[in-house]
C-alpha atoms as a PDB file:
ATOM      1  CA  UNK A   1      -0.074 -39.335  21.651  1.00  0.00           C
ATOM      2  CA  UNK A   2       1.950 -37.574  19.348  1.00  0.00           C
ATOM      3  CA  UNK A   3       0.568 -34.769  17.081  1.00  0.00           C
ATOM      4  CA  UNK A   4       2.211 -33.061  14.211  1.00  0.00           C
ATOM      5  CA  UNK A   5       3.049 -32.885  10.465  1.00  0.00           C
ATOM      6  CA  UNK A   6       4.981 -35.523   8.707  1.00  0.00           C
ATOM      7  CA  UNK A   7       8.513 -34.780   9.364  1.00  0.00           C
ATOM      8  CA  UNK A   8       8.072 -33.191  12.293  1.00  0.00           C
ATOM      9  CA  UNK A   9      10.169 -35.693  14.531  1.00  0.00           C
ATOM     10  CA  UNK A  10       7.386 -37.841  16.092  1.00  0.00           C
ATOM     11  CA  UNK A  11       8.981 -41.153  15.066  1.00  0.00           C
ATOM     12  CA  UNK A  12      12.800 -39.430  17.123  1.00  0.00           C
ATOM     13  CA  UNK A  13      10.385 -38.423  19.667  1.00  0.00           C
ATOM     14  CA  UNK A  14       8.865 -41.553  20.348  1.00  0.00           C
ATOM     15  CA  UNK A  15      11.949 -43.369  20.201  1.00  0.00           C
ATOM     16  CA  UNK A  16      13.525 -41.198  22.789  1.00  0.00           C
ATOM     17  CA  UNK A  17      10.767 -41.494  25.233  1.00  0.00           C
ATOM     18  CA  UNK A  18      10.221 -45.433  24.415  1.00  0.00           C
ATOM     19  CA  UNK A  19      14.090 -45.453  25.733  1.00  0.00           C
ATOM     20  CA  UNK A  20      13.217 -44.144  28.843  1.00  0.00           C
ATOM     21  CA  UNK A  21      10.042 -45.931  29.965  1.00  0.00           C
ATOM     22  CA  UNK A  22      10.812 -49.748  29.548  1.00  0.00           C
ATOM     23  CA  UNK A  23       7.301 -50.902  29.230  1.00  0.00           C
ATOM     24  CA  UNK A  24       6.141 -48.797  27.005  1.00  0.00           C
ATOM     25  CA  UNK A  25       4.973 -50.238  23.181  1.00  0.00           C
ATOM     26  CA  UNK A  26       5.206 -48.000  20.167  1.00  0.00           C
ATOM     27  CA  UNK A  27       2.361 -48.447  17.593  1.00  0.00           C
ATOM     28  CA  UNK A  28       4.047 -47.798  14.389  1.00  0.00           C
ATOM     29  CA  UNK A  29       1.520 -47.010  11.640  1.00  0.00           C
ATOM     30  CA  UNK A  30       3.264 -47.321   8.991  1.00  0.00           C
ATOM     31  CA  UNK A  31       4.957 -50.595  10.144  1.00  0.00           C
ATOM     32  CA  UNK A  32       1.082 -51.575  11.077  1.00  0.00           C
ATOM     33  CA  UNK A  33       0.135 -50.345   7.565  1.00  0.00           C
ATOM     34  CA  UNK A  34       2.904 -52.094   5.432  1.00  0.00           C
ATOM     35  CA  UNK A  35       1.765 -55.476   8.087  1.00  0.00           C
ATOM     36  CA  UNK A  36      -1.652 -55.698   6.351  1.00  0.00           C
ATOM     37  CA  UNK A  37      -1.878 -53.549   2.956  1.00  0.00           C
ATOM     38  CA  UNK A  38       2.175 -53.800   1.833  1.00  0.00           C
ATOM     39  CA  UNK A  39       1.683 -53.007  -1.176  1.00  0.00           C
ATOM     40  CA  UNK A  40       0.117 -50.073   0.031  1.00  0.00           C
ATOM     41  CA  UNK A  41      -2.569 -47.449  -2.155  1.00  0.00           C
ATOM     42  CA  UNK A  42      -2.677 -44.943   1.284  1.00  0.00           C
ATOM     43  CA  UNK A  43      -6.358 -45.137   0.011  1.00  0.00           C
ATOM     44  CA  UNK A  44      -8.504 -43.575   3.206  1.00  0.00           C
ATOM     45  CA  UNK A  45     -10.164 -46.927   3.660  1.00  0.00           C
ATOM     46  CA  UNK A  46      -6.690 -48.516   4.041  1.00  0.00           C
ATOM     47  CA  UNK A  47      -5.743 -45.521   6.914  1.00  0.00           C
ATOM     48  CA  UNK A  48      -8.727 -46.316   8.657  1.00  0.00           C
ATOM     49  CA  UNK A  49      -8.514 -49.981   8.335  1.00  0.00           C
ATOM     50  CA  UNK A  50      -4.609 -49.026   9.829  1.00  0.00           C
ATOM     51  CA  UNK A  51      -6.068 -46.386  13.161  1.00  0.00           C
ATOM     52  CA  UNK A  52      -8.889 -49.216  13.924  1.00  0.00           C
ATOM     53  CA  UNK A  53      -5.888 -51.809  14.511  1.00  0.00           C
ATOM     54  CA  UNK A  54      -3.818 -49.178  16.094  1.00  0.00           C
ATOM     55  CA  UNK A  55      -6.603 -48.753  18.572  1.00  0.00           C
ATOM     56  CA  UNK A  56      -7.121 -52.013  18.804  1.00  0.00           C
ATOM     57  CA  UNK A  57      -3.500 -52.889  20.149  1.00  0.00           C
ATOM     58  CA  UNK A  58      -3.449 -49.909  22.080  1.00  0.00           C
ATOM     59  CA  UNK A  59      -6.569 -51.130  23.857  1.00  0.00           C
ATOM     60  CA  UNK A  60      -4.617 -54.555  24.812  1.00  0.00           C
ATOM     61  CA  UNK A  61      -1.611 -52.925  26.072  1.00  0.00           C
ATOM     62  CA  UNK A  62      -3.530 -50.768  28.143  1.00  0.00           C
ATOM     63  CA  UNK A  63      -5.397 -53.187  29.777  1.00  0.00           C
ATOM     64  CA  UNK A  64      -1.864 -55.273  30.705  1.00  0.00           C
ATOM     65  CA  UNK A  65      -1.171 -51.796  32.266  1.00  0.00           C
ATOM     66  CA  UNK A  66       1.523 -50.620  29.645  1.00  0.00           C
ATOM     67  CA  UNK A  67       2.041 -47.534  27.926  1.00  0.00           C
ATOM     68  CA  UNK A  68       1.309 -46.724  24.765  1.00  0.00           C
ATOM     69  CA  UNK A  69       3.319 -44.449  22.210  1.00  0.00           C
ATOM     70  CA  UNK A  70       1.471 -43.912  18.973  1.00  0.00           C
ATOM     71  CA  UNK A  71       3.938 -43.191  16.191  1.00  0.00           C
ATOM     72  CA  UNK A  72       2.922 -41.963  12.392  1.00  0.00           C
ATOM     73  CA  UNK A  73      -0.019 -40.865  12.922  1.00  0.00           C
ATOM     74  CA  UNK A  74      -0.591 -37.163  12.633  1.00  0.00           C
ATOM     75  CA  UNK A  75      -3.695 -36.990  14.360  1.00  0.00           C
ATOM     76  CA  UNK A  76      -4.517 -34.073  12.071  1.00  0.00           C
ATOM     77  CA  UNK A  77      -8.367 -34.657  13.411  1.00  0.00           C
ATOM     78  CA  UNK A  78     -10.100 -33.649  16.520  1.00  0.00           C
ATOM     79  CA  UNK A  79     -12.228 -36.740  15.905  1.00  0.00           C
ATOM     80  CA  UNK A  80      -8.571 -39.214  15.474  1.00  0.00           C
ATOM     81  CA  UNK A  81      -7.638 -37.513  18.800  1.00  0.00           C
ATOM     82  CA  UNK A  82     -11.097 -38.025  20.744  1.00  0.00           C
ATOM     83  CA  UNK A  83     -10.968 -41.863  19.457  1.00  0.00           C
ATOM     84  CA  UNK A  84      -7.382 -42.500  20.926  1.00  0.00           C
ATOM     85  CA  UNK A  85      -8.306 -40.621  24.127  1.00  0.00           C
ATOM     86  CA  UNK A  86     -11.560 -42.771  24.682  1.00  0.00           C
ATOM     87  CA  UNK A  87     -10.187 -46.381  24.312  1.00  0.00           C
ATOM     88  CA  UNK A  88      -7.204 -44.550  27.167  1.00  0.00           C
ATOM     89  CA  UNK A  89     -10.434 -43.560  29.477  1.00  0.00           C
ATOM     90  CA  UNK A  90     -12.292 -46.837  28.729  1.00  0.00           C
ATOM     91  CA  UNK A  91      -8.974 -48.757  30.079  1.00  0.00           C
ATOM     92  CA  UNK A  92      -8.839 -46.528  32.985  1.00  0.00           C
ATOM     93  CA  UNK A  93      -6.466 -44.526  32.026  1.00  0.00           C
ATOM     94  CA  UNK A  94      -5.223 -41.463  30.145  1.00  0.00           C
ATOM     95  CA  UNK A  95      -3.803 -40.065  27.133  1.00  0.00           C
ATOM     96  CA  UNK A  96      -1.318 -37.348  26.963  1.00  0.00           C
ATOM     97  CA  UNK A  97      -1.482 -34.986  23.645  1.00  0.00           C
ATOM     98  CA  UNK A  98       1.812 -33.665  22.636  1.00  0.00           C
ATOM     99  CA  UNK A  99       1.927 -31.349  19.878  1.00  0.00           C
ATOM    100  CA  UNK A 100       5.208 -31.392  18.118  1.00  0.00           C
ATOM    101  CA  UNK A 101       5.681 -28.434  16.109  1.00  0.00           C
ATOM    102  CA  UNK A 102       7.905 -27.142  13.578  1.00  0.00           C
ATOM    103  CA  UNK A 103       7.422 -25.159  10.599  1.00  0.00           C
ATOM    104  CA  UNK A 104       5.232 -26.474   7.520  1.00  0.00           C
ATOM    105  CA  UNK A 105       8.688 -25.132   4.690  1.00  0.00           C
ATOM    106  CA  UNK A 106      11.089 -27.231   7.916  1.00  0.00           C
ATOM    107  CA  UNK A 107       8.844 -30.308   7.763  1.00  0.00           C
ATOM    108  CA  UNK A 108       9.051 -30.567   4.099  1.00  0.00           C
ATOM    109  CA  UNK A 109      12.461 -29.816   4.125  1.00  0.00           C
ATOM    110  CA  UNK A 110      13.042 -33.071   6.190  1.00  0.00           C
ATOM    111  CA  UNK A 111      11.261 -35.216   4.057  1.00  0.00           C
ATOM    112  CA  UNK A 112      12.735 -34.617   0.928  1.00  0.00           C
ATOM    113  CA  UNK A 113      15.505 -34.329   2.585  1.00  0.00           C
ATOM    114  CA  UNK A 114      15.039 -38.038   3.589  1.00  0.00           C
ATOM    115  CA  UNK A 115      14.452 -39.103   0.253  1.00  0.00           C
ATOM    116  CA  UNK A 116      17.290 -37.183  -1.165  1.00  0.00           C
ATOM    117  CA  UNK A 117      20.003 -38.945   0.783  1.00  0.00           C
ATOM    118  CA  UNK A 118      18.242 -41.985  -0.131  1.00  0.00           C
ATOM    119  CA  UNK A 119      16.631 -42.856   3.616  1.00  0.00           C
ATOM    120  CA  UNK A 120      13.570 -44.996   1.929  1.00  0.00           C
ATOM    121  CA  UNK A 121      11.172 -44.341   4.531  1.00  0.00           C
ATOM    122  CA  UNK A 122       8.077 -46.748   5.036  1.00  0.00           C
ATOM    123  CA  UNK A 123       5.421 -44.415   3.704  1.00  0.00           C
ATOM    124  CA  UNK A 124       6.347 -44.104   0.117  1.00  0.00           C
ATOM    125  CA  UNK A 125       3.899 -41.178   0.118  1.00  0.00           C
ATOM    126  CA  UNK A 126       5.830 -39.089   2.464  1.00  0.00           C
ATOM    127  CA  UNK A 127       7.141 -35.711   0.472  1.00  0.00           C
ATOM    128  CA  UNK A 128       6.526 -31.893   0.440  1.00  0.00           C
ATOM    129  CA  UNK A 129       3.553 -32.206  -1.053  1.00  0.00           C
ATOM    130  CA  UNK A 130       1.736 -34.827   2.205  1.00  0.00           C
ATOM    131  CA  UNK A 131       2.893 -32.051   4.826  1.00  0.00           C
ATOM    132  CA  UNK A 132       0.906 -29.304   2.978  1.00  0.00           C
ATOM    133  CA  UNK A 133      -1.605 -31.429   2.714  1.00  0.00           C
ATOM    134  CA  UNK A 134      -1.612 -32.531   6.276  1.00  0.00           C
ATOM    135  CA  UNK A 135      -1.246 -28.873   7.234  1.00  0.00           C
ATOM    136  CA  UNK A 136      -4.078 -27.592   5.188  1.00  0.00           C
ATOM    137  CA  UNK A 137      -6.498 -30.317   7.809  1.00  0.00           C
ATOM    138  CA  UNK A 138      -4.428 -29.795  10.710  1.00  0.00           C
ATOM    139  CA  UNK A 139      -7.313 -28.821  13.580  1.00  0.00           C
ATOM    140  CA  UNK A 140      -5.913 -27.533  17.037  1.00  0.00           C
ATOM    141  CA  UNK A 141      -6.442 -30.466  19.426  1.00  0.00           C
ATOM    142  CA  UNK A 142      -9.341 -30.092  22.245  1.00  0.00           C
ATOM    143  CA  UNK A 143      -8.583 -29.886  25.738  1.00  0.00           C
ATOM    144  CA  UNK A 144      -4.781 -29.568  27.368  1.00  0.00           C
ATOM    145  CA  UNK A 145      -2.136 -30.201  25.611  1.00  0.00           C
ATOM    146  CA  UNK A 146       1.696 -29.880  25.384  1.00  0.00           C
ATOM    147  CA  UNK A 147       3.817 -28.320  22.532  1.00  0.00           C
ATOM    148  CA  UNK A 148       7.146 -29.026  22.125  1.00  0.00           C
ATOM    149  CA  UNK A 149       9.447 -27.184  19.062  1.00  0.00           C
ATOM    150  CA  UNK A 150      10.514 -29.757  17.432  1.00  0.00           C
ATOM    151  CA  UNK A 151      13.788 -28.267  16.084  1.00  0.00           C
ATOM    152  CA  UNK A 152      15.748 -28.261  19.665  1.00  0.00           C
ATOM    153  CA  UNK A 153      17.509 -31.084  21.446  1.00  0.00           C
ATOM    154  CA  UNK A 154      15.590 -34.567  21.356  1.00  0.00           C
ATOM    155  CA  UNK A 155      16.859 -35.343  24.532  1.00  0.00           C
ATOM    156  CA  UNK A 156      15.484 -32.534  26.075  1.00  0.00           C
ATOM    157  CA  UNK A 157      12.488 -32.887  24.332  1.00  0.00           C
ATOM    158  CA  UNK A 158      11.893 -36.325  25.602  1.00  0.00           C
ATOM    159  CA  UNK A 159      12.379 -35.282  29.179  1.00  0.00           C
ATOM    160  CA  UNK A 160       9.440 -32.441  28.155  1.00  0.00           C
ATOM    161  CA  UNK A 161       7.523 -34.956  27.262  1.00  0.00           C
ATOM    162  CA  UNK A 162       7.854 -36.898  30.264  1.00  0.00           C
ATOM    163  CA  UNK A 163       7.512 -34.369  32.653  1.00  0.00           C
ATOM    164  CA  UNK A 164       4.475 -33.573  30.918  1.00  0.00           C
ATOM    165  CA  UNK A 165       2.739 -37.497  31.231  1.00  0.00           C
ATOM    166  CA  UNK A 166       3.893 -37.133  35.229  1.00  0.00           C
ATOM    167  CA  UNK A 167       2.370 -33.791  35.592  1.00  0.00           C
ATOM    168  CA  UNK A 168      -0.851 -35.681  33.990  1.00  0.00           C
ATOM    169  CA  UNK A 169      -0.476 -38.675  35.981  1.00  0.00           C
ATOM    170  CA  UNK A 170       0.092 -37.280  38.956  1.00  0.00           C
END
């Protein structure tokens, strides 16, 4: 699972690894969220209406042995991470926390950034004022956990990454 601030490259990230593991299934949350709610209110019964579907799927793909990236989501709560972790032990297997980090003023840059060339992305709420918010209730994940700097090469952050989920698997 991938942890971080909007803009911090989790969506690159998870595209880069998805390329490299052919089974794997990416849970998009704002694709999932723009499924049921489009238009959306990012009200916080609509997000958790959004992370119980996520798990949802996640616990189907799981059980057909697959992998599951989740994408969008910051995980900005011990509690979001423990959930996500549980239905991974409950299907027998495991979950892999990667922290991908970058500074709060490089995260906001990115986003309005986005939105300044135009780039409409899916969450209309997505600007410089979400990632200070998001910082502000960032919590430190429990337990092991990788992080990667988000501002280097994606390609060798996806082979990070990787190495990480063997090290875990293995």
């Amino acid at each position: 699972m991938l942890v971080g601030l909007p803009g911090a490259g989790k969506s690159t990230l998870a595209a880069a690894v998805a390329q490299r593991l052919p089974d794997a299934r990416v849970l998009d949350k704002d694709k999932v969220r723009h499924a049921l709610f489009d238009p959306c209110d990012y009200s916080s019964a609509e997000r958790d209406v959004v992370f119980a579907a996520m798990l949802d799927a996640s616990r189907y793909h799981l059980g057909r042995d697959r992998i599951v990236i989740f994408d969008g989501l910051t995980f900005s709560r011990r509690t979001q991470v423990a959930a996500a972790e549980a239905v991974a032990h409950d299907a027998g297997a495991f979950a892999a926390v990667i922290v991908c980090d970058v500074p709060v003023e490089v995260a906001m840059e990115r986003c309005e950034a986005d939105a300044a060339a135009g780039d409409r992305h899916l969450a209309a709420n997505r600007d410089g004022q979400l990632v200070r918010r998001v910082a502000a209730e960032m919590e430190e994940p429990a337990g092991d956990y990788l992080t990667l700097n988000m501002t280097g090469d994606v390609d060798r952050l996806a082979d990070q990454a990787l190495e990480y989920v063997e090290e875990l698997a293995g």
